[in-house]
C-alpha atoms as a PDB file:
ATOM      1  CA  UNK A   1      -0.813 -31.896  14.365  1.00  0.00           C
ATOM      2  CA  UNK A   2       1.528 -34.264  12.233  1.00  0.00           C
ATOM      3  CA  UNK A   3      -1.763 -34.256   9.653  1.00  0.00           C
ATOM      4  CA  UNK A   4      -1.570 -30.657   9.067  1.00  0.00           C
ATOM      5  CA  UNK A   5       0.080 -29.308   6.254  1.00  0.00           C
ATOM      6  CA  UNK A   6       1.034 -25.793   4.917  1.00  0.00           C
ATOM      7  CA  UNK A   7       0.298 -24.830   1.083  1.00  0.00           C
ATOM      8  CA  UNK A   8       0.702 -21.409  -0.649  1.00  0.00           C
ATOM      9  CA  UNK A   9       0.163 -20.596  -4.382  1.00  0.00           C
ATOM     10  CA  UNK A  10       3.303 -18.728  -5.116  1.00  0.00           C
ATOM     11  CA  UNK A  11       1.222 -17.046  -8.262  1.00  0.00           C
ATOM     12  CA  UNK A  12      -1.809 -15.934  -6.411  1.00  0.00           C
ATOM     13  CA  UNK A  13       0.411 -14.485  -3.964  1.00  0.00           C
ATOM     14  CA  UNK A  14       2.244 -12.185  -6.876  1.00  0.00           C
ATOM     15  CA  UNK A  15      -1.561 -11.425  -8.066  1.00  0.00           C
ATOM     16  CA  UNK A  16      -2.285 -10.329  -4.517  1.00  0.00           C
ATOM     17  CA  UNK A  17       0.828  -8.128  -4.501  1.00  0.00           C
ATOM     18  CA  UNK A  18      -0.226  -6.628  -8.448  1.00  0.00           C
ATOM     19  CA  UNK A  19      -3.852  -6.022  -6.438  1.00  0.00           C
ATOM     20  CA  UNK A  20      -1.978  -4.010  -3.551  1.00  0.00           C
ATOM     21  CA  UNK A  21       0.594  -1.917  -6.158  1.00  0.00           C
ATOM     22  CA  UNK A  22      -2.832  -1.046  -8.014  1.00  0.00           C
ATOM     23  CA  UNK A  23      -4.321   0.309  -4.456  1.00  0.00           C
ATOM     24  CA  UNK A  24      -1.158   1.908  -3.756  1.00  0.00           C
ATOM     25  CA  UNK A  25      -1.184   3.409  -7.116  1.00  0.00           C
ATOM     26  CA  UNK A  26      -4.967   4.956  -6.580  1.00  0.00           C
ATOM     27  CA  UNK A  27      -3.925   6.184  -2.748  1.00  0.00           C
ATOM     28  CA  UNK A  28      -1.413   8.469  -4.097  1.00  0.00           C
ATOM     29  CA  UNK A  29      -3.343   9.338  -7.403  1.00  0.00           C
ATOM     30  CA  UNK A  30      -6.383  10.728  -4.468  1.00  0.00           C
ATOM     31  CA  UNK A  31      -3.357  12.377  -2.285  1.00  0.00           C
ATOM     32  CA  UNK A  32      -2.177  14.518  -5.838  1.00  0.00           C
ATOM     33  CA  UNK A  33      -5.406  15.308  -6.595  1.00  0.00           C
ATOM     34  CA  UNK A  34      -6.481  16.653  -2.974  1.00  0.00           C
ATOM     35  CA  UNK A  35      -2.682  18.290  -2.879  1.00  0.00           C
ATOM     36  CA  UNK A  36      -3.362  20.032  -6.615  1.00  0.00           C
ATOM     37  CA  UNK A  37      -7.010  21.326  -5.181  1.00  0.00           C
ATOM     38  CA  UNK A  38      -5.601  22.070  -2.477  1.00  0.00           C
ATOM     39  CA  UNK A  39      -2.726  24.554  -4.227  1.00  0.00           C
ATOM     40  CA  UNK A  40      -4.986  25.835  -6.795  1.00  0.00           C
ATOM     41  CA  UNK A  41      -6.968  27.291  -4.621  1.00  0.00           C
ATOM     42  CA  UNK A  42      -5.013  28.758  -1.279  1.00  0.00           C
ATOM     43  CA  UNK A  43      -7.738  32.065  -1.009  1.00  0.00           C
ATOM     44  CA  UNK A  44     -10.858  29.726  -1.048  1.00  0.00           C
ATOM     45  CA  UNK A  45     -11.197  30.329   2.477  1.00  0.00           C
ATOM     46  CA  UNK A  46     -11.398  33.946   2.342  1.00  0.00           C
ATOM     47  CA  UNK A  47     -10.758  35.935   4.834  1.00  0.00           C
ATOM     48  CA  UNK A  48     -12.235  37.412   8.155  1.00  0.00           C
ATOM     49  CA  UNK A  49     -13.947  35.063  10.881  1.00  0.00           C
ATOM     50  CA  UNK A  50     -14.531  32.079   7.949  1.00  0.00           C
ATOM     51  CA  UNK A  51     -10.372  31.918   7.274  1.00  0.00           C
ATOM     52  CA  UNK A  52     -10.068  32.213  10.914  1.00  0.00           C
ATOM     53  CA  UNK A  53     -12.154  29.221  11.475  1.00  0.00           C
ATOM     54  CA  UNK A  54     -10.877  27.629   8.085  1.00  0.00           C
ATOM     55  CA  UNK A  55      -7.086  27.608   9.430  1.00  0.00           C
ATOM     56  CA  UNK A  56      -7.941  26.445  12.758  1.00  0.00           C
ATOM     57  CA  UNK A  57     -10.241  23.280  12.276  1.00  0.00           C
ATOM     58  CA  UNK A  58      -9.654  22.491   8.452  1.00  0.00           C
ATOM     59  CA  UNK A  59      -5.647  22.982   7.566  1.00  0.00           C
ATOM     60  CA  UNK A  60      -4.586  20.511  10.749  1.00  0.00           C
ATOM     61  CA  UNK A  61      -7.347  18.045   9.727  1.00  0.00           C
ATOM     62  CA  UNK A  62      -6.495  18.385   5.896  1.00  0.00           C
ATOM     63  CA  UNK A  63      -2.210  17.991   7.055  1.00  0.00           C
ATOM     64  CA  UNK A  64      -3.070  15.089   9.299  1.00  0.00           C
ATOM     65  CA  UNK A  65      -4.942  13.624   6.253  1.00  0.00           C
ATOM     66  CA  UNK A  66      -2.134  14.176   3.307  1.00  0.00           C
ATOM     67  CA  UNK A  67      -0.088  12.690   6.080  1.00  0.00           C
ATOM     68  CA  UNK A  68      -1.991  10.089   6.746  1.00  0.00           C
ATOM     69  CA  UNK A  69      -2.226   9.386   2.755  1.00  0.00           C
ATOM     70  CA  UNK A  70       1.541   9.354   2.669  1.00  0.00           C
ATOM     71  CA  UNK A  71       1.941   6.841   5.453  1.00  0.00           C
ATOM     72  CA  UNK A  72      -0.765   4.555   3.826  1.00  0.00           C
ATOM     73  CA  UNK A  73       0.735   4.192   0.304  1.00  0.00           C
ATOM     74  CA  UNK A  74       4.364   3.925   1.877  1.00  0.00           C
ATOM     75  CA  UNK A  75       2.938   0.836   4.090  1.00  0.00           C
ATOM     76  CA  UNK A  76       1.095  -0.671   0.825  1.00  0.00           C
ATOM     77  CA  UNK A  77       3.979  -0.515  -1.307  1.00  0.00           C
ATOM     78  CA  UNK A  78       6.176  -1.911   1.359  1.00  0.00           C
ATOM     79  CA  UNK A  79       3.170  -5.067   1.656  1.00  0.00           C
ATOM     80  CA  UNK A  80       3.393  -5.299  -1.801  1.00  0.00           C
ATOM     81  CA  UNK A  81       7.044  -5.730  -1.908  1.00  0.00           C
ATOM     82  CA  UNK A  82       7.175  -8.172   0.683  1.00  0.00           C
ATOM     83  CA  UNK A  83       4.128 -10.268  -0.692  1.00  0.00           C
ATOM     84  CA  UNK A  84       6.159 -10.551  -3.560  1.00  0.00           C
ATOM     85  CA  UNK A  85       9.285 -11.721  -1.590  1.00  0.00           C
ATOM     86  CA  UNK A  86       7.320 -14.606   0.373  1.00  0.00           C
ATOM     87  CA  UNK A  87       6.065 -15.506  -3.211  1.00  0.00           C
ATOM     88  CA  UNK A  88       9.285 -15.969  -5.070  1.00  0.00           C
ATOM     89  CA  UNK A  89      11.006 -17.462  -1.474  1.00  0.00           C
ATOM     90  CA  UNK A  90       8.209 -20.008  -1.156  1.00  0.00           C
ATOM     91  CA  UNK A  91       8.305 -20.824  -5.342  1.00  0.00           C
ATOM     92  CA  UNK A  92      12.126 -21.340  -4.653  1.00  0.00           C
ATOM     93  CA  UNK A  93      11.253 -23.727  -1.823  1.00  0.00           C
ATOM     94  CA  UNK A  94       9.232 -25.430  -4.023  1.00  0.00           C
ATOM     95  CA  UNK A  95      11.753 -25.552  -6.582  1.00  0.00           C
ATOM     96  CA  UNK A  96      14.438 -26.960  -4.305  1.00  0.00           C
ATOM     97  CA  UNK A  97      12.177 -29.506  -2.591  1.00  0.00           C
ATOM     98  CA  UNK A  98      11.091 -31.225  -5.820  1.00  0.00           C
ATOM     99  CA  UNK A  99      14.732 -30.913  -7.062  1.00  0.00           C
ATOM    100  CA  UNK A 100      15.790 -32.938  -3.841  1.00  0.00           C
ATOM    101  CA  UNK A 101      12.705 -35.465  -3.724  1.00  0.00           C
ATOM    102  CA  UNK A 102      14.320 -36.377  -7.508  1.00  0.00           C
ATOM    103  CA  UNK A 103      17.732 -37.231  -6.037  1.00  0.00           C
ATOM    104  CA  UNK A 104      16.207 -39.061  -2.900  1.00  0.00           C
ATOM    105  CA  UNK A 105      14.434 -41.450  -5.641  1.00  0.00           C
END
């Protein structure tokens, strides 16, 4: 094990976390868009045995789902912020070990 060694790219690590703000970004761009359908249209259902169908399998499966959006771009942003904090903590690492191999020479 003494042969292995760790490395990390600091800058491909804040690319990765510019990749996951850009998927958060389009997660809640879908939720709006399925939340403004969604409000522009309450009646689309109708009424009678369709509406009573419509409320009973679709509106819990369409909550879960604007939910489920909701948690999915919280927990992206949140990777995304700490991608970016294991970037800058391992390019100050860096920093500090080549700043102490020059005062070891």
């Amino acid at each position: 094990m003494s042969g292995d060694r760790f490395a990390a790219d600091p800058d491909r690590l804040r690319q990765s976390a510019q990749r996951l703000r850009a998927l958060q970004s389009r997660v809640q761009g879908l939720s709006s868009t399925v939340d403004q359908l969604a409000s522009r249209y309450p009646n689309a259902a109708g009424d009678g045995d369709f509406k009573e169908s419509y409320d009973t399998n679709y509106v819990p499966a369409s909550t879960a789902a604007k939910e489920f959006m909701a948690q999915l771009s919280t927990s992206v942003e949140e990777i995304a912020q700490d991608t970016t904090t294991v970037a800058r903590e391992l390019a100050d690492t860096e920093d500090t070990a080549t700043r102490e191999s020059r005062h070891q020479m």
